[in-house]
C-alpha atoms as a PDB file:
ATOM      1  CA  UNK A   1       8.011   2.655 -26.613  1.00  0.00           C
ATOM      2  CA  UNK A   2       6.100   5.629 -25.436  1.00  0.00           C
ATOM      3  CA  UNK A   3       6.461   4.515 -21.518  1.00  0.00           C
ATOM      4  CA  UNK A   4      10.058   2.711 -21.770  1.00  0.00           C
ATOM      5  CA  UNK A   5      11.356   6.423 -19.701  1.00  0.00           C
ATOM      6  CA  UNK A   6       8.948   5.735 -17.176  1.00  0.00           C
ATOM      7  CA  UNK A   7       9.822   2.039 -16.800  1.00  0.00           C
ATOM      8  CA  UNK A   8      13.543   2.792 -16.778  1.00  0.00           C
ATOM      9  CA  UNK A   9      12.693   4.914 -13.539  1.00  0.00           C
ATOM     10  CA  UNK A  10      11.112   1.502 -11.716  1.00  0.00           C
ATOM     11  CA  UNK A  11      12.954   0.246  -8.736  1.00  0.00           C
ATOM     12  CA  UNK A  12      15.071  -2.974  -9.544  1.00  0.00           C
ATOM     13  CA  UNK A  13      13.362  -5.235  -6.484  1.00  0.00           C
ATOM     14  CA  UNK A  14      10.290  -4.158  -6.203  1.00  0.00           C
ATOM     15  CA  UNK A  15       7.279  -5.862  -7.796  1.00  0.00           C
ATOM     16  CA  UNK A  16       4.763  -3.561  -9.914  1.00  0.00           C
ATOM     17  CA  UNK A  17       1.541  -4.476 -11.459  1.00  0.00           C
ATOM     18  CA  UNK A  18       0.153  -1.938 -14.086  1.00  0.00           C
ATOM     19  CA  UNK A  19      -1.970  -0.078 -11.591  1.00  0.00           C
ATOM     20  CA  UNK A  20       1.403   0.367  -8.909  1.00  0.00           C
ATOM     21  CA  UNK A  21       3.124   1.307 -12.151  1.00  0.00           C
ATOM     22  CA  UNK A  22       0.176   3.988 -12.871  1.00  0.00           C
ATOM     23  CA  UNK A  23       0.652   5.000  -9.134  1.00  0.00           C
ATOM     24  CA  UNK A  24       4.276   5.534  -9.212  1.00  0.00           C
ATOM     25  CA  UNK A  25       4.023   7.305 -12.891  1.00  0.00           C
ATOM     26  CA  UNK A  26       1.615   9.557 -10.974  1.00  0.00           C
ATOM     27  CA  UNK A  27       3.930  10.061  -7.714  1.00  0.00           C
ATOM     28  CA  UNK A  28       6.767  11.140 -10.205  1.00  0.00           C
ATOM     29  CA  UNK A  29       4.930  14.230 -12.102  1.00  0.00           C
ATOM     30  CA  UNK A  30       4.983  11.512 -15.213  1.00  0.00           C
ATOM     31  CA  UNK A  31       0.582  12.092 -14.768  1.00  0.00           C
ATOM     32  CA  UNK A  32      -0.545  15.211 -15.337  1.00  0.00           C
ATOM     33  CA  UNK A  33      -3.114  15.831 -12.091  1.00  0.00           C
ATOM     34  CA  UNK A  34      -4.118  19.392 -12.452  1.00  0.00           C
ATOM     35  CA  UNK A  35      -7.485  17.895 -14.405  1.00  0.00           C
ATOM     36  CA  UNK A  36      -9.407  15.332 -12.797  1.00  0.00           C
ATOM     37  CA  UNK A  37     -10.416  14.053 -15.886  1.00  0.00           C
ATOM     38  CA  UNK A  38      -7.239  13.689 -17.599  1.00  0.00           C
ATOM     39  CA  UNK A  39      -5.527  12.457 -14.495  1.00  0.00           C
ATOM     40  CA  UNK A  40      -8.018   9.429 -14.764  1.00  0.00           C
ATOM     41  CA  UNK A  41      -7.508   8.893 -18.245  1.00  0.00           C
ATOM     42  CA  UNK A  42      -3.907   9.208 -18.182  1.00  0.00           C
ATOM     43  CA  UNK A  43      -3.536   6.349 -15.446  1.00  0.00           C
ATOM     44  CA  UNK A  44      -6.162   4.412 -17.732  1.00  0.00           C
ATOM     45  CA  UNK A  45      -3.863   4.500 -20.257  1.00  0.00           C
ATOM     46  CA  UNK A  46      -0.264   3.746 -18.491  1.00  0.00           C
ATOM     47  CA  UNK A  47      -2.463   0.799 -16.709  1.00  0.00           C
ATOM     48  CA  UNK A  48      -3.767  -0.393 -20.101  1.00  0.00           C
ATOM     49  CA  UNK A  49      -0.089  -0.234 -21.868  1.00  0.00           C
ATOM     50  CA  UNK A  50       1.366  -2.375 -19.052  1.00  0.00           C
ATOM     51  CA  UNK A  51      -0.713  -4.860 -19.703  1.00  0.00           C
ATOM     52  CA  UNK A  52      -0.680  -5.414 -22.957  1.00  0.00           C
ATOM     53  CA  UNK A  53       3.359  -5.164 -22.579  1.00  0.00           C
ATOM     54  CA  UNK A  54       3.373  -7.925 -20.047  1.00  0.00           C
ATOM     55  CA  UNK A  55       1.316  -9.963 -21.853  1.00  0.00           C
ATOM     56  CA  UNK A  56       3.696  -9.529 -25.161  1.00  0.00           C
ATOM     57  CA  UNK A  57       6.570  -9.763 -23.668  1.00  0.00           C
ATOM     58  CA  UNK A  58       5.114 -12.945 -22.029  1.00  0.00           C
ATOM     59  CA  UNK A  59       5.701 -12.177 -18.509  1.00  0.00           C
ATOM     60  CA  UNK A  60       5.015 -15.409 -16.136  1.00  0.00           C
ATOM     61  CA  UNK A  61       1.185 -15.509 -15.219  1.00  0.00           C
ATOM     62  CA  UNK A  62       2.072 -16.300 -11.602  1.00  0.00           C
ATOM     63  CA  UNK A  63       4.014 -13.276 -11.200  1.00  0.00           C
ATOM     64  CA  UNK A  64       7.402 -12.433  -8.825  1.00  0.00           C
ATOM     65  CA  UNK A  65       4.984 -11.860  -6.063  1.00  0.00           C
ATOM     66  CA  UNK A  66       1.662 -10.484  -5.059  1.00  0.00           C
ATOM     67  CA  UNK A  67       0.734  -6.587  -4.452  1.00  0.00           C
ATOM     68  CA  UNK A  68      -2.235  -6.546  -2.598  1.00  0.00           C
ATOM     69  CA  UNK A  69      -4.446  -3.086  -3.139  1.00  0.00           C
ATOM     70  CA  UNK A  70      -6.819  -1.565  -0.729  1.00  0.00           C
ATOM     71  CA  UNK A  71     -10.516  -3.185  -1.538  1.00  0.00           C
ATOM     72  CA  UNK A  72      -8.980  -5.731  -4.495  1.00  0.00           C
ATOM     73  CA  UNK A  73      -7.618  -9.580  -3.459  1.00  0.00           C
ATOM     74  CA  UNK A  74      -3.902  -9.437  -4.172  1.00  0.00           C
ATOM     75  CA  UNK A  75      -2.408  -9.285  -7.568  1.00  0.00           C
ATOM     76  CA  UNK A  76       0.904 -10.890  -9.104  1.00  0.00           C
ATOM     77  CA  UNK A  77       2.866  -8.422 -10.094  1.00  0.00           C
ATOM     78  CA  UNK A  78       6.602  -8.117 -11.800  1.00  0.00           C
ATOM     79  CA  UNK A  79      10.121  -7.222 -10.483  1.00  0.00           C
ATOM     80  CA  UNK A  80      11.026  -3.889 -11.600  1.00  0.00           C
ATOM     81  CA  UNK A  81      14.394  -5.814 -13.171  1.00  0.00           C
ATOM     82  CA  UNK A  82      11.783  -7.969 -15.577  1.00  0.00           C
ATOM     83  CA  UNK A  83      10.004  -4.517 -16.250  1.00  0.00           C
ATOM     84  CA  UNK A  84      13.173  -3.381 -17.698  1.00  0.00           C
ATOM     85  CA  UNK A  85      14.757  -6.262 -19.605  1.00  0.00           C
ATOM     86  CA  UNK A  86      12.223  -6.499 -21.799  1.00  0.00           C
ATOM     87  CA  UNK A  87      12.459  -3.059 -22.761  1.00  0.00           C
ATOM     88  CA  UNK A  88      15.856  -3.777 -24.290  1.00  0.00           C
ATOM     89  CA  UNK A  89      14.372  -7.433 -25.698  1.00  0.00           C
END
């Protein structure tokens, strides 16, 4: 999986949505910033790809937990641990 580096870099206990994992892939030089326009894309992309993957690899629709993001209601998101098992499913 193109991504499965960047998961493998996720923190154990924390919880990550696709959008905290497009923040965090962006935090860690894994996002190219330089262009505004590819930096959006880029994150469009990781966000997109972590949602289809926790949607194949049936991750519970209730979530570990909630992230709550400035301006949006809060989320369920995924322990980084779940993130990472099903990697090596």
């Amino acid at each position: 999986m193109k991504y499965s580096n960047l998961i493998e870099q996720l923190n154990e206990d924390e919880i990550y949505t696709p959008a905290t994992i497009a923040d965090f892939a962006e935090h860690i030089g894994f996002i190219d910033t330089s262009d505004p326009e590819r930096r959006r894309l880029e994150r469009q992309r990781v966000r997109i790809a972590m949602g289809r993957f926790s949607n194949n690899h049936r991750f519970p629709d209730e979530g570990d937990g909630f992230v709550t993001l400035r301006g949006q209601p809060p989320i369920p998101g995924w322990f980084g641990w779940r993130w990472k098992a099903a990697i090596h499913d």
